[in-house]
C-alpha atoms as a PDB file:
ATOM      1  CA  UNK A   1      -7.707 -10.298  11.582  1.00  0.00           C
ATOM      2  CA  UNK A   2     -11.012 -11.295   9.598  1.00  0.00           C
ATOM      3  CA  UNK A   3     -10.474 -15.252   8.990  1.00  0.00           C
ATOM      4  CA  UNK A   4     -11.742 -15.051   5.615  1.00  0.00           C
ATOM      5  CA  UNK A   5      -9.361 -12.282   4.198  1.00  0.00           C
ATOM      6  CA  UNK A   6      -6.038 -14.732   6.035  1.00  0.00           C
ATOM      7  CA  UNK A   7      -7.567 -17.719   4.259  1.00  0.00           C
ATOM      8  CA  UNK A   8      -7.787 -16.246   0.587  1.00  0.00           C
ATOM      9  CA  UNK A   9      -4.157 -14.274   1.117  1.00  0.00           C
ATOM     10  CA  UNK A  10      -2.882 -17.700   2.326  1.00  0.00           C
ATOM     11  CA  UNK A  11      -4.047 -19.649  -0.599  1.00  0.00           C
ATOM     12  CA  UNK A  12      -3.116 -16.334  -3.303  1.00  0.00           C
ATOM     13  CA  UNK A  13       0.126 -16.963  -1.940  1.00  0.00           C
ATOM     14  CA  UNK A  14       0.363 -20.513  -2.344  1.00  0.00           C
ATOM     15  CA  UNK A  15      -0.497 -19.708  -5.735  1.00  0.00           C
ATOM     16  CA  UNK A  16       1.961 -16.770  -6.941  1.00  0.00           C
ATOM     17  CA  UNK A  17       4.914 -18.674  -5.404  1.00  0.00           C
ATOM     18  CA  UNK A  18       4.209 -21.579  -7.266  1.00  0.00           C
ATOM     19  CA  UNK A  19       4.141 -19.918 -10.824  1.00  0.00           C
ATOM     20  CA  UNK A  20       7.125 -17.846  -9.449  1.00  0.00           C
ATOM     21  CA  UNK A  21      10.003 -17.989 -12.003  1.00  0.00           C
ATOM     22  CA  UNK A  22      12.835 -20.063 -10.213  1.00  0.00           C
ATOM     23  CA  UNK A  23      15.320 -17.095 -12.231  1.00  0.00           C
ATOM     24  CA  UNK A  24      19.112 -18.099 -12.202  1.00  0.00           C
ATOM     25  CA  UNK A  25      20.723 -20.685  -9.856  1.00  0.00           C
ATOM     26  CA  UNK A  26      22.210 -18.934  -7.055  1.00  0.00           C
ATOM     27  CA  UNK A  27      25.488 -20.523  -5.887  1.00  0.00           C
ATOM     28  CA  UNK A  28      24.285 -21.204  -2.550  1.00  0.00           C
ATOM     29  CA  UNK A  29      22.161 -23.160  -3.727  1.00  0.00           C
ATOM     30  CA  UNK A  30      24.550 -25.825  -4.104  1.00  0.00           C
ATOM     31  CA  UNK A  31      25.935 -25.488  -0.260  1.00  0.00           C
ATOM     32  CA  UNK A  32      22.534 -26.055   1.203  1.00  0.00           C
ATOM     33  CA  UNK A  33      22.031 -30.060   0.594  1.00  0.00           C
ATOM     34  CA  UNK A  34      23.309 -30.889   3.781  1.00  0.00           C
ATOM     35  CA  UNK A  35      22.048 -28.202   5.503  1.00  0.00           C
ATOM     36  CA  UNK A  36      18.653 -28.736   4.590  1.00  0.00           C
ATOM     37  CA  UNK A  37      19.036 -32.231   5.848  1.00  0.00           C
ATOM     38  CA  UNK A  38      19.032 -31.137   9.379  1.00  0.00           C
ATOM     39  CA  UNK A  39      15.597 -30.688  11.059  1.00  0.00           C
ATOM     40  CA  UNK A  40      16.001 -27.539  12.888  1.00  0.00           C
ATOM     41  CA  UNK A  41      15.259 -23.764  11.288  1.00  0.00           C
ATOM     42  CA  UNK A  42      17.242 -22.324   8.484  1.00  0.00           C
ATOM     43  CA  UNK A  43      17.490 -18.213   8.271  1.00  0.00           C
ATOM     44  CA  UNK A  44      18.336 -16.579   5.076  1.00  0.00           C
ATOM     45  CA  UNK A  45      18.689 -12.929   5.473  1.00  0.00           C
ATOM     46  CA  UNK A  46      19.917 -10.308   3.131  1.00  0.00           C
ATOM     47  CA  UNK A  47      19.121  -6.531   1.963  1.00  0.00           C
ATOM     48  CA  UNK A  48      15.638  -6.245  -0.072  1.00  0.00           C
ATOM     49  CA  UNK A  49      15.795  -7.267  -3.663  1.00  0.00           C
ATOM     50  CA  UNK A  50      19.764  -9.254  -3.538  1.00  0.00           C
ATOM     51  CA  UNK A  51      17.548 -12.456  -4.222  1.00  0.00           C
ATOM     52  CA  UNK A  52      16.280 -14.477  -1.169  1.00  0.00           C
ATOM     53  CA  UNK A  53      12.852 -14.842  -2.535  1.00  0.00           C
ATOM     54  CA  UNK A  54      14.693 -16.949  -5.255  1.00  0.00           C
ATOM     55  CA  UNK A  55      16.904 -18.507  -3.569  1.00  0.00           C
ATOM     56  CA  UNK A  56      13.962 -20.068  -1.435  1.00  0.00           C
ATOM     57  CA  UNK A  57      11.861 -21.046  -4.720  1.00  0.00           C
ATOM     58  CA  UNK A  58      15.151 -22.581  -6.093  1.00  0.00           C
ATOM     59  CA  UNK A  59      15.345 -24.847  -2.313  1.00  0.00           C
ATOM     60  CA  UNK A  60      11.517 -25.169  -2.852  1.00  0.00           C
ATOM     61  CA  UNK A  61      12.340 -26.185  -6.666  1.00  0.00           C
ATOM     62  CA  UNK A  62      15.465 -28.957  -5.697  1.00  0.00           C
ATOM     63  CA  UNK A  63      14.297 -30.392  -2.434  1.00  0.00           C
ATOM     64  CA  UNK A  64      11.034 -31.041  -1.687  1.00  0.00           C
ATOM     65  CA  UNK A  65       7.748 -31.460  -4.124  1.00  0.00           C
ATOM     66  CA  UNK A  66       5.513 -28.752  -4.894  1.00  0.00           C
ATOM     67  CA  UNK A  67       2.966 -30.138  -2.546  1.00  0.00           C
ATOM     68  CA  UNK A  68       5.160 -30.785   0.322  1.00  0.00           C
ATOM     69  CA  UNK A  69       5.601 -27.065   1.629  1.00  0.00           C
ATOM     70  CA  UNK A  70       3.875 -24.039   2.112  1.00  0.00           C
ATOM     71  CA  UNK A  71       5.624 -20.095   1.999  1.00  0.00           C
ATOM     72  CA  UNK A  72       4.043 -17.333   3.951  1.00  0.00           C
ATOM     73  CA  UNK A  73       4.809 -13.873   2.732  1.00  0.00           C
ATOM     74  CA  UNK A  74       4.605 -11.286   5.380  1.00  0.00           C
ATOM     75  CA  UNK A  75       5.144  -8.485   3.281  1.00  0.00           C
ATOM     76  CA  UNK A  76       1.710  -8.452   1.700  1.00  0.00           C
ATOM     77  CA  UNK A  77      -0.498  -5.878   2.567  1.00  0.00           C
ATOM     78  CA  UNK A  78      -3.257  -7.941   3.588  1.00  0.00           C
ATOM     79  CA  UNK A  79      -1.351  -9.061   6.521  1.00  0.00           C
ATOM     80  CA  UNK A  80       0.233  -5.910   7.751  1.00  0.00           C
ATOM     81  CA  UNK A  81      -2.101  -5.836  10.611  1.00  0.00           C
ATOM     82  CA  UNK A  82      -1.274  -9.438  11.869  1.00  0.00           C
ATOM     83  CA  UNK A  83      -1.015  -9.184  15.825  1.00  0.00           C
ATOM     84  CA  UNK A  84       0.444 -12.363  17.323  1.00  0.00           C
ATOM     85  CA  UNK A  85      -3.037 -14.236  18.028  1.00  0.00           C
ATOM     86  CA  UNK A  86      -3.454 -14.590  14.369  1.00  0.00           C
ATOM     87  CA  UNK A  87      -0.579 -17.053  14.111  1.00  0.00           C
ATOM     88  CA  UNK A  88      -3.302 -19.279  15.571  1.00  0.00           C
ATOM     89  CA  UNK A  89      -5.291 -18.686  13.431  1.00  0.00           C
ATOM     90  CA  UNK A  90      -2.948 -18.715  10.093  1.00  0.00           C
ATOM     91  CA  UNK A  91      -1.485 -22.169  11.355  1.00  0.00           C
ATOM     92  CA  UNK A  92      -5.588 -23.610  11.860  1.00  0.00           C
ATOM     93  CA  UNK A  93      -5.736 -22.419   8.030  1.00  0.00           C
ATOM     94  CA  UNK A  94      -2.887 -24.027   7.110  1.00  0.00           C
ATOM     95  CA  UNK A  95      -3.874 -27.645   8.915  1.00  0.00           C
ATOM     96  CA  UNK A  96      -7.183 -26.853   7.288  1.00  0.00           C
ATOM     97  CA  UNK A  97      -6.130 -26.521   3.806  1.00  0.00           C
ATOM     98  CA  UNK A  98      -2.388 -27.417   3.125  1.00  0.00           C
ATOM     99  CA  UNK A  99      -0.442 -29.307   5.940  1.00  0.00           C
ATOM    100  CA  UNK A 100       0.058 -32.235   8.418  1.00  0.00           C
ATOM    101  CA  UNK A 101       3.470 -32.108   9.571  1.00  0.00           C
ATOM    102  CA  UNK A 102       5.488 -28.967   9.780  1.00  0.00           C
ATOM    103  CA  UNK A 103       9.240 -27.856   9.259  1.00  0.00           C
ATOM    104  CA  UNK A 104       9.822 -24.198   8.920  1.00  0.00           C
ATOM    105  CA  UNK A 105      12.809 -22.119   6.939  1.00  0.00           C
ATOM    106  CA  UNK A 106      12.628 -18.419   7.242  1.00  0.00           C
ATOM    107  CA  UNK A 107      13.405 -16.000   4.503  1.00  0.00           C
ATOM    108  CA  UNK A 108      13.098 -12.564   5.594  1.00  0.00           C
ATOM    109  CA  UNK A 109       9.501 -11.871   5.474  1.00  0.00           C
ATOM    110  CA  UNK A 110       8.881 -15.291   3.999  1.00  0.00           C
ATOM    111  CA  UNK A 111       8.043 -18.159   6.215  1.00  0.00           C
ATOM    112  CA  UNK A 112       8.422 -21.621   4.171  1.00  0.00           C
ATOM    113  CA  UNK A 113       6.412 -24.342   5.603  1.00  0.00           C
ATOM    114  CA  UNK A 114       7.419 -28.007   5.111  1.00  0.00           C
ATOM    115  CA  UNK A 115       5.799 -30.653   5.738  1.00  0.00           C
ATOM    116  CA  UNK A 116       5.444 -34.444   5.005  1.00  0.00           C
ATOM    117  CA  UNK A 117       1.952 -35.719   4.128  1.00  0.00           C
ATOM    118  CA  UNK A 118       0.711 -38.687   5.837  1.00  0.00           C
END
């Protein structure tokens, strides 16, 4: 996959989920403190359109600062051709523009990237 077209989906991503309306709290919201405390990977999985993709801003939203994480939306067009080299390339992006440390929660087709700035 062409570098540049990764590199501008990464960074229109960064953007939409930031101005993404965090919606209504979703109880499980509540449940996840401790969970999220935990370093090791956190799946949330449900049918399309029951509300992951808020429930993830809303963790985003409580828990860390906007700067401090990173979501990757695999559902976007632009990436429907990603083979598994490109992971290389999408986490070189990522150290290039956005991150230093990593922790990663998986929504779905969402990846959220955490990470703790030096």
């Amino acid at each position: 996959m062409d570098k540049t077209v990764l590199n501008r989906a990464l960074i229109d991503q960064w953007r939409l989920f930031h101005d993404r309306d965090i919606g209504l709290e979703r109880s499980a919201l509540g449940e996840l403190g401790d969970t999220l405390e935990v370093e090791h990977v956190l799946e949330i999985s449900g049918m399309r359109r029951v509300g992951k993709t808020t429930l993830l801003r809303q963790i985003a939203e409580k828990y860390y600062e906007p700067d401090d994480y990173y979501t990757i939306n695999f559902d976007d067009d632009r990436l429907m051709d990603i083979v598994a080299s490109d992971f290389q390339r999408i986490y070189e992006i990522l150290l290039e523009e956005f991150i230093s440390e990593t922790k990663i929660l998986l929504l779905g087709y969402y990846v959220l990237i955490y990470y703790r700035g030096e």
